[in-house]
C-alpha atoms as a PDB file:
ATOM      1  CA  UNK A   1     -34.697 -44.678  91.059  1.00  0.00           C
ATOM      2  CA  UNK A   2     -31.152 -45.639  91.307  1.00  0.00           C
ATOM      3  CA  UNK A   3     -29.443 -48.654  90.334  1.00  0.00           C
ATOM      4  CA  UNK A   4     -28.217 -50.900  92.857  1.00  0.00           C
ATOM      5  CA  UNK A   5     -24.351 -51.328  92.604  1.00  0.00           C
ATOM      6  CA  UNK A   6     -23.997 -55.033  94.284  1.00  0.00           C
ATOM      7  CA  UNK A   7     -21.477 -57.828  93.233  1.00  0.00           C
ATOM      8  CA  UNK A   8     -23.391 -60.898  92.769  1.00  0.00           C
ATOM      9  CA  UNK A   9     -20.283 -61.840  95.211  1.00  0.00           C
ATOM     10  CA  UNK A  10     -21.061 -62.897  98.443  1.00  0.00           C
ATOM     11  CA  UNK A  11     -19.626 -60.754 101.746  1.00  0.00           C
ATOM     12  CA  UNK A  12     -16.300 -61.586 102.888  1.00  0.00           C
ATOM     13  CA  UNK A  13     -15.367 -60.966 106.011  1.00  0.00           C
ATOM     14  CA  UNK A  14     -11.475 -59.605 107.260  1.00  0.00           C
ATOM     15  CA  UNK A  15      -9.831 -60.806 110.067  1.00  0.00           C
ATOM     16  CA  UNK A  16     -10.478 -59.204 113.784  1.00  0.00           C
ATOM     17  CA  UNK A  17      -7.427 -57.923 115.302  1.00  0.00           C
ATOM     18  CA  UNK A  18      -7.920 -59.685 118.620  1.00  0.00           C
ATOM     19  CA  UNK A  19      -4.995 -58.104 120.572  1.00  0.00           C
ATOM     20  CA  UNK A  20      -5.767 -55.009 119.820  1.00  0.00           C
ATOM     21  CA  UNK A  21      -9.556 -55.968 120.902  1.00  0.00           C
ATOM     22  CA  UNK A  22     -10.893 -55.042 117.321  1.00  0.00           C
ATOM     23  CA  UNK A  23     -14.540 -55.025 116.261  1.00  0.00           C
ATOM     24  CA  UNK A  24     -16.823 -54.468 113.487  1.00  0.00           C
ATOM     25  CA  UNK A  25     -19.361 -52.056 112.933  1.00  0.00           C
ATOM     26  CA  UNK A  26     -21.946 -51.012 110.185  1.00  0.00           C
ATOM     27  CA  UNK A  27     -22.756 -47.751 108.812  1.00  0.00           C
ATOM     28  CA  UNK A  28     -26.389 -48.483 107.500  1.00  0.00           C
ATOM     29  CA  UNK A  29     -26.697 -46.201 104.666  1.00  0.00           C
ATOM     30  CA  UNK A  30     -30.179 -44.069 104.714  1.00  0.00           C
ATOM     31  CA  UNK A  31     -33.207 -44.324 102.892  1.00  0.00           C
ATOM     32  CA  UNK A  32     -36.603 -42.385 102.416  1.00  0.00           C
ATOM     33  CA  UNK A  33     -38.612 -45.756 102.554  1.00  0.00           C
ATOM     34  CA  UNK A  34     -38.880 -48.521 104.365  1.00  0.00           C
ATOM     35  CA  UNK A  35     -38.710 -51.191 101.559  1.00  0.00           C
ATOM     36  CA  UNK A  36     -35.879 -49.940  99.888  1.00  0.00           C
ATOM     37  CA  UNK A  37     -32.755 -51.972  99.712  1.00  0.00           C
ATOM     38  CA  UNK A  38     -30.813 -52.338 102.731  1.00  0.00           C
ATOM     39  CA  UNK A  39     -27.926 -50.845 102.493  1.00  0.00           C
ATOM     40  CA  UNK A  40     -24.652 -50.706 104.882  1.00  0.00           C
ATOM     41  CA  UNK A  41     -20.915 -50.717 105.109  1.00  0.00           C
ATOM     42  CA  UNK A  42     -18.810 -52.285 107.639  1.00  0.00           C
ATOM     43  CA  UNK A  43     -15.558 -51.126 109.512  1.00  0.00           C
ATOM     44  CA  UNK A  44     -13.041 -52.097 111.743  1.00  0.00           C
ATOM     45  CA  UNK A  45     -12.303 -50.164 115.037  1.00  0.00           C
ATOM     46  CA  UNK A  46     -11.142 -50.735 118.030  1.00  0.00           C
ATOM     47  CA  UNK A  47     -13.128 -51.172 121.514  1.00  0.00           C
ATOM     48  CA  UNK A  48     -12.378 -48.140 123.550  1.00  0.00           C
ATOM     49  CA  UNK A  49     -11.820 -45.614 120.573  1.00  0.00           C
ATOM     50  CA  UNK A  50     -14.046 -43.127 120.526  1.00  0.00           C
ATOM     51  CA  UNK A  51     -16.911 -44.148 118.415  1.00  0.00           C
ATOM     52  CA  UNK A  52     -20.512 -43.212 118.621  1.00  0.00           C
ATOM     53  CA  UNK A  53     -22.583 -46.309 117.699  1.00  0.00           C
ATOM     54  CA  UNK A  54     -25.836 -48.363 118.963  1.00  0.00           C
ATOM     55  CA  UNK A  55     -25.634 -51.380 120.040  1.00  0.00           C
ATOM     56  CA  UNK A  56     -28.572 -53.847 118.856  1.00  0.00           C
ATOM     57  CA  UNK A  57     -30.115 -56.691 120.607  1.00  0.00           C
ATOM     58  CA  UNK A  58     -32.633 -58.453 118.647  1.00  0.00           C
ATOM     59  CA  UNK A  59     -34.066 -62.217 119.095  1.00  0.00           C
ATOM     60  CA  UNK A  60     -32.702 -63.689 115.808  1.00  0.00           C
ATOM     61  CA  UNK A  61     -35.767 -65.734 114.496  1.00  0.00           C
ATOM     62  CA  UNK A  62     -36.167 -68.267 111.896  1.00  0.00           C
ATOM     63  CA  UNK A  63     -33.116 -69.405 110.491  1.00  0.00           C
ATOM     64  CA  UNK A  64     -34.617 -70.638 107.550  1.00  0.00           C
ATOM     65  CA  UNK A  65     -36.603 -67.401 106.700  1.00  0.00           C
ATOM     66  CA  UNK A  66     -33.302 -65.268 105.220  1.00  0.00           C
ATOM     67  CA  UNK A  67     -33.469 -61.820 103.132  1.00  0.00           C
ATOM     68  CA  UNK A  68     -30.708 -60.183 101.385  1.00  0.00           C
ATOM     69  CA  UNK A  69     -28.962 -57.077 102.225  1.00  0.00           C
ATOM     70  CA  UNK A  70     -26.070 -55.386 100.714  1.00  0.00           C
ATOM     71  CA  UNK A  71     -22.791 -54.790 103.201  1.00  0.00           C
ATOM     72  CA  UNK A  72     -19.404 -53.058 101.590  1.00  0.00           C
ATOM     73  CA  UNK A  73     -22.182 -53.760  97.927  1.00  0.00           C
ATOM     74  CA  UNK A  74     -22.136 -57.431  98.374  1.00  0.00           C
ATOM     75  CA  UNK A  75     -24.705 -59.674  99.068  1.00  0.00           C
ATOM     76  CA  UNK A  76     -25.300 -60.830 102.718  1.00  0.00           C
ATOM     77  CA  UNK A  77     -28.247 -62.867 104.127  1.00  0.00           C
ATOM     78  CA  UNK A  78     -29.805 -61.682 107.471  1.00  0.00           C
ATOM     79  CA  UNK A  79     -32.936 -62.986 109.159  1.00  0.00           C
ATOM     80  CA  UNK A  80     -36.717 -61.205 108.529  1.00  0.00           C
ATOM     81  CA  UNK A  81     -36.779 -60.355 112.192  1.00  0.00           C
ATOM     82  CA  UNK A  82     -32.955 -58.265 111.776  1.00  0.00           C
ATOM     83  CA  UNK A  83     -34.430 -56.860 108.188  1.00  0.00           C
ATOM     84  CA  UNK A  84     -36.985 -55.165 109.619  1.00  0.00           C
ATOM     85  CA  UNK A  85     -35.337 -53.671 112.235  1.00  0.00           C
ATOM     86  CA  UNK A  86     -32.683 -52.331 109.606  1.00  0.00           C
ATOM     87  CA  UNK A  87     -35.712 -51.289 107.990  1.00  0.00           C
ATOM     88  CA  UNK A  88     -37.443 -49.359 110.628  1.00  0.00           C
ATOM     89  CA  UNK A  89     -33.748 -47.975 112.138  1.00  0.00           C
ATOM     90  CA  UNK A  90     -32.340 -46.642 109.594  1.00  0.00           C
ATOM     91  CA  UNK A  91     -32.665 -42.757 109.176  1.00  0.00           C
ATOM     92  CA  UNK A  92     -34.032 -40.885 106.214  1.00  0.00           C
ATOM     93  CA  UNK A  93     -31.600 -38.534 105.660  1.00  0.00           C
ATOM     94  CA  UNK A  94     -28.282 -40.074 107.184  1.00  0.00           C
ATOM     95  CA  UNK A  95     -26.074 -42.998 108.264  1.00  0.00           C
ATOM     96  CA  UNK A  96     -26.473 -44.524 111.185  1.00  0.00           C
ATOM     97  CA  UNK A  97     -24.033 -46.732 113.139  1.00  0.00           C
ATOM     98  CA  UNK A  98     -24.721 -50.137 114.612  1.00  0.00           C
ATOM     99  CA  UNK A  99     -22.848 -52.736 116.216  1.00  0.00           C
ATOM    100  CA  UNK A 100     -24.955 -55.694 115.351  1.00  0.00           C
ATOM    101  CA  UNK A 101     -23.811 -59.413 116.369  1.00  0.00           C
ATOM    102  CA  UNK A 102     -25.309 -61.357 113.450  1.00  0.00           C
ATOM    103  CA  UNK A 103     -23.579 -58.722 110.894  1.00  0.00           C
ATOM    104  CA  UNK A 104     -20.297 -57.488 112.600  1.00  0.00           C
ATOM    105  CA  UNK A 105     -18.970 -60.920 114.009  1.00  0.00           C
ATOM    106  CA  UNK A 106     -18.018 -63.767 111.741  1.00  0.00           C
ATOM    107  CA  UNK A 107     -20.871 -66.394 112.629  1.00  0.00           C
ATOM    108  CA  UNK A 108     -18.668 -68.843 110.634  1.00  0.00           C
ATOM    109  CA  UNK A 109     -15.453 -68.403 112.324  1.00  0.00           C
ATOM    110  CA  UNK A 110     -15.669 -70.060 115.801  1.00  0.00           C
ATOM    111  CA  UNK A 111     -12.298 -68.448 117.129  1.00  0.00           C
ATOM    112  CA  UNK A 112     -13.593 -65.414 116.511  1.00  0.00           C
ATOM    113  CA  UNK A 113     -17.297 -65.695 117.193  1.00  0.00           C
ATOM    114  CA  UNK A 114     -15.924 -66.721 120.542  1.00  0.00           C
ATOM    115  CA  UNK A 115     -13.760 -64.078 121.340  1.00  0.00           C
ATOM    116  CA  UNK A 116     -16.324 -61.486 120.372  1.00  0.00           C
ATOM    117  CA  UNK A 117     -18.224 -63.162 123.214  1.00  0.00           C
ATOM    118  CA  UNK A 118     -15.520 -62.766 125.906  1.00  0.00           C
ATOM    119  CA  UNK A 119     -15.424 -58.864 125.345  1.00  0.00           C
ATOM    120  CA  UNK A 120     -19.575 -58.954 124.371  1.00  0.00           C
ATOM    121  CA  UNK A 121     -19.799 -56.507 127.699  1.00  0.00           C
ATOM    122  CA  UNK A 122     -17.604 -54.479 126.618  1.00  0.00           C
ATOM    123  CA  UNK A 123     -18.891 -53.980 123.054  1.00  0.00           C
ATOM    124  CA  UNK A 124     -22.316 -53.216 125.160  1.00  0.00           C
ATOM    125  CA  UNK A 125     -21.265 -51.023 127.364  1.00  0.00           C
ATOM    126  CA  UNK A 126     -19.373 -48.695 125.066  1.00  0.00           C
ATOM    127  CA  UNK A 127     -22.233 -48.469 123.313  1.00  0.00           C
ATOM    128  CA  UNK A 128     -23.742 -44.855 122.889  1.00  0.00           C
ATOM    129  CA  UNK A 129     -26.892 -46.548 123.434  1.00  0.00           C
ATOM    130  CA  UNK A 130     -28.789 -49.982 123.155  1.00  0.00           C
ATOM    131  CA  UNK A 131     -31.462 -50.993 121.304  1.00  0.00           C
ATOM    132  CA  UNK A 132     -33.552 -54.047 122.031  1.00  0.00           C
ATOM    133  CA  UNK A 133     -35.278 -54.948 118.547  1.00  0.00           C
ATOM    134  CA  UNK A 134     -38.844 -57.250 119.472  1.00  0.00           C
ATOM    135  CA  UNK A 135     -40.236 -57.447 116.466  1.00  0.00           C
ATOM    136  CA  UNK A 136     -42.871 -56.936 114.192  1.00  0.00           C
ATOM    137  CA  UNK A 137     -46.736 -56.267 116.072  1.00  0.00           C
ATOM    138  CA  UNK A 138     -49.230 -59.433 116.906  1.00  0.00           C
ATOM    139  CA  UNK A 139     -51.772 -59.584 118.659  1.00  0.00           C
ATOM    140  CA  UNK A 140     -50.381 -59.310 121.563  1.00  0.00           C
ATOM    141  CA  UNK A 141     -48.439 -56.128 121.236  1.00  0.00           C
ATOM    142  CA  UNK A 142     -50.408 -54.183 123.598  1.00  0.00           C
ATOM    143  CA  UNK A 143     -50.154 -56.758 126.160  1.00  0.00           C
ATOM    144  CA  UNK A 144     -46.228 -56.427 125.892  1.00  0.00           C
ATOM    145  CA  UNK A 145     -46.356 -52.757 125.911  1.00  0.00           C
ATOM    146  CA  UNK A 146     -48.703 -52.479 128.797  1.00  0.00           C
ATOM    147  CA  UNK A 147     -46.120 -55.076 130.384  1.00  0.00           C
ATOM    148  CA  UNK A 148     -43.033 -52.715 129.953  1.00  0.00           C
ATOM    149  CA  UNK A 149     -44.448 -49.517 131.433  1.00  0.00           C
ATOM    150  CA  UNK A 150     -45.607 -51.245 134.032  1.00  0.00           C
ATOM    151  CA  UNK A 151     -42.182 -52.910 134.927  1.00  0.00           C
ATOM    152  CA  UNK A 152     -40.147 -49.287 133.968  1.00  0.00           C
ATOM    153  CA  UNK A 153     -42.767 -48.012 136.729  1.00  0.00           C
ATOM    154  CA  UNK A 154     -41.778 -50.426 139.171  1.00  0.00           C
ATOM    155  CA  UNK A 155     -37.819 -50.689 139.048  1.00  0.00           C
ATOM    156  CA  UNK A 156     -36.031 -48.925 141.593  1.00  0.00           C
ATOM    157  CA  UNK A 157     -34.019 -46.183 140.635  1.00  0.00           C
ATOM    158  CA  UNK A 158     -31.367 -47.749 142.433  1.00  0.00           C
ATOM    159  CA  UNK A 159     -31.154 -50.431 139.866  1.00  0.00           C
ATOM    160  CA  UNK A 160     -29.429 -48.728 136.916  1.00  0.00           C
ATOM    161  CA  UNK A 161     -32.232 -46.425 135.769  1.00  0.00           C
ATOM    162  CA  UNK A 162     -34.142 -43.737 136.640  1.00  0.00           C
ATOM    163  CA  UNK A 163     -37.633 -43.380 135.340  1.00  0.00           C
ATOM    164  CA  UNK A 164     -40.096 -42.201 133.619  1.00  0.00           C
ATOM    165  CA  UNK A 165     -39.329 -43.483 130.400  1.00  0.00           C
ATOM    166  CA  UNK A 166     -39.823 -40.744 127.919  1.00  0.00           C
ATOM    167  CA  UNK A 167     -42.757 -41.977 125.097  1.00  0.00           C
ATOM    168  CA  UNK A 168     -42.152 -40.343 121.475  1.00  0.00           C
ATOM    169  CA  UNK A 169     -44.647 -38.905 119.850  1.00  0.00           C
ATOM    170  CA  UNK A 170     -45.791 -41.933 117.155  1.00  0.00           C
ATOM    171  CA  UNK A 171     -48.374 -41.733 114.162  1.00  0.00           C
ATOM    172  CA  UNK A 172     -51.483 -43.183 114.079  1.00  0.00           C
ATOM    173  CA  UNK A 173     -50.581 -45.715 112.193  1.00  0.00           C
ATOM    174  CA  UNK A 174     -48.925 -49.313 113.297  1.00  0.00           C
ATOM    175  CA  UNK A 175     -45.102 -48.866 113.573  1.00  0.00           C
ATOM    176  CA  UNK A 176     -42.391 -50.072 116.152  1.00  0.00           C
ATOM    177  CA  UNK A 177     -42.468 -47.608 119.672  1.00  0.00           C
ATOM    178  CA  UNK A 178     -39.063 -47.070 121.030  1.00  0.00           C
ATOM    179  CA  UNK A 179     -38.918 -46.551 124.639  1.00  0.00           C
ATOM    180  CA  UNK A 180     -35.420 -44.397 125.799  1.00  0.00           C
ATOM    181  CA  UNK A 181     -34.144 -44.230 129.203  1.00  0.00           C
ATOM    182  CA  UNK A 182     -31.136 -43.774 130.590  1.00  0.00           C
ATOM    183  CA  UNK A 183     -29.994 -46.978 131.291  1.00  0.00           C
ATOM    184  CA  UNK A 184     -28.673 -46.684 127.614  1.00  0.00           C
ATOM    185  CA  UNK A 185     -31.391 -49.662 126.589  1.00  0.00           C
ATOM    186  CA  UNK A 186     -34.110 -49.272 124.200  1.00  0.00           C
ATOM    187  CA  UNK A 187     -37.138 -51.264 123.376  1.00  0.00           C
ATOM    188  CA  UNK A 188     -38.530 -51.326 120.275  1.00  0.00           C
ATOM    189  CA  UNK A 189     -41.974 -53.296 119.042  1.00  0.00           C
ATOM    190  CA  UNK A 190     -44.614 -53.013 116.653  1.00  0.00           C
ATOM    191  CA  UNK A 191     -48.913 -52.270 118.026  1.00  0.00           C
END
């Protein structure tokens, strides 16, 4: 087991370059199990360099329900709902790169939080891929599953995608489904 090398510091953020349309991402370090500590880094790039990351889109949940990760070994508190998608999306054996709003813009610093908004399609759409993070399985799951195969069925290819959706291969036991197509969005729940 190793030791956890945090500050008891809290995560400090450095400033965006705005004219030179800078933005954050996070390399979420791997793990072999899902309730290990989160782990990530975050750097600074610029929108239009070529950089392969996923783009996350998650609903954030309760505000007042807050976990703590580790970013650049510093403590930083995150919603359950984002946990455990870090949990569940980050890879076994290497890092994986997100842009995720709650972590790579400064929630605290209104200039910025709403200039990150004015280029938010652009940080989407240069995207290698999007993720939309639903959250954890109820009972009503397989309703919501059932609900987006059927609407993947129906949506004309003329509308951005074209089907089928390909279904991986998942366990028998309960554990979010990820959908891919290639509209570059992703949708991943718990049944």
């Amino acid at each position: 087991m190793t030791k956890s090398t945090s500050s008891n510091e809290p995560f400090r953020y450095r400033s965006l370059d705005k004219v030179a349309k800078e933005i954050r991402i996070i390399v979420l370090h791997p793990a072999h199990s899902q309730s290990a500590e989160i782990q990530c880094d975050i750097w600074h790039t610029r929108l239009g360099r070529r950089c392969n990351y996923i783009a996350l889109s998650y609903t954030w949940g309760d505000p007042e329900h807050k976990h703590t990760i580790l970013v650049n070994s510093r403590k930083f508190e995150v919603t359950t709902n984002l946990r455990d998608a870090l949990c569940y999306l980050r890879n076994a054996e290497r890092p994986s790169i997100f842009w995720i709003d709650a972590i790579c813009i400064n929630q605290d610093d209104i200039d910025e939080r709403n200039q990150q908004v004015q280029i938010m399609r652009d940080i989407y759409s240069g995207a290698e891929c999007v993720y939309a993070w639903i959250g954890c399985a109820d009972s009503f799951s397989p309703v919501a599953y059932n609900l987006i195969q059927n609407l993947a069925t129906r949506i004309s290819a003329a509308i951005l995608i074209t089907l089928p959706l390909l279904f991986l291969p998942l366990p028998s036991y309960s554990f979010p489904i990820l959908f891919r197509h290639n509209c570059r969005l992703s949708f991943l729940f718990l049944i």
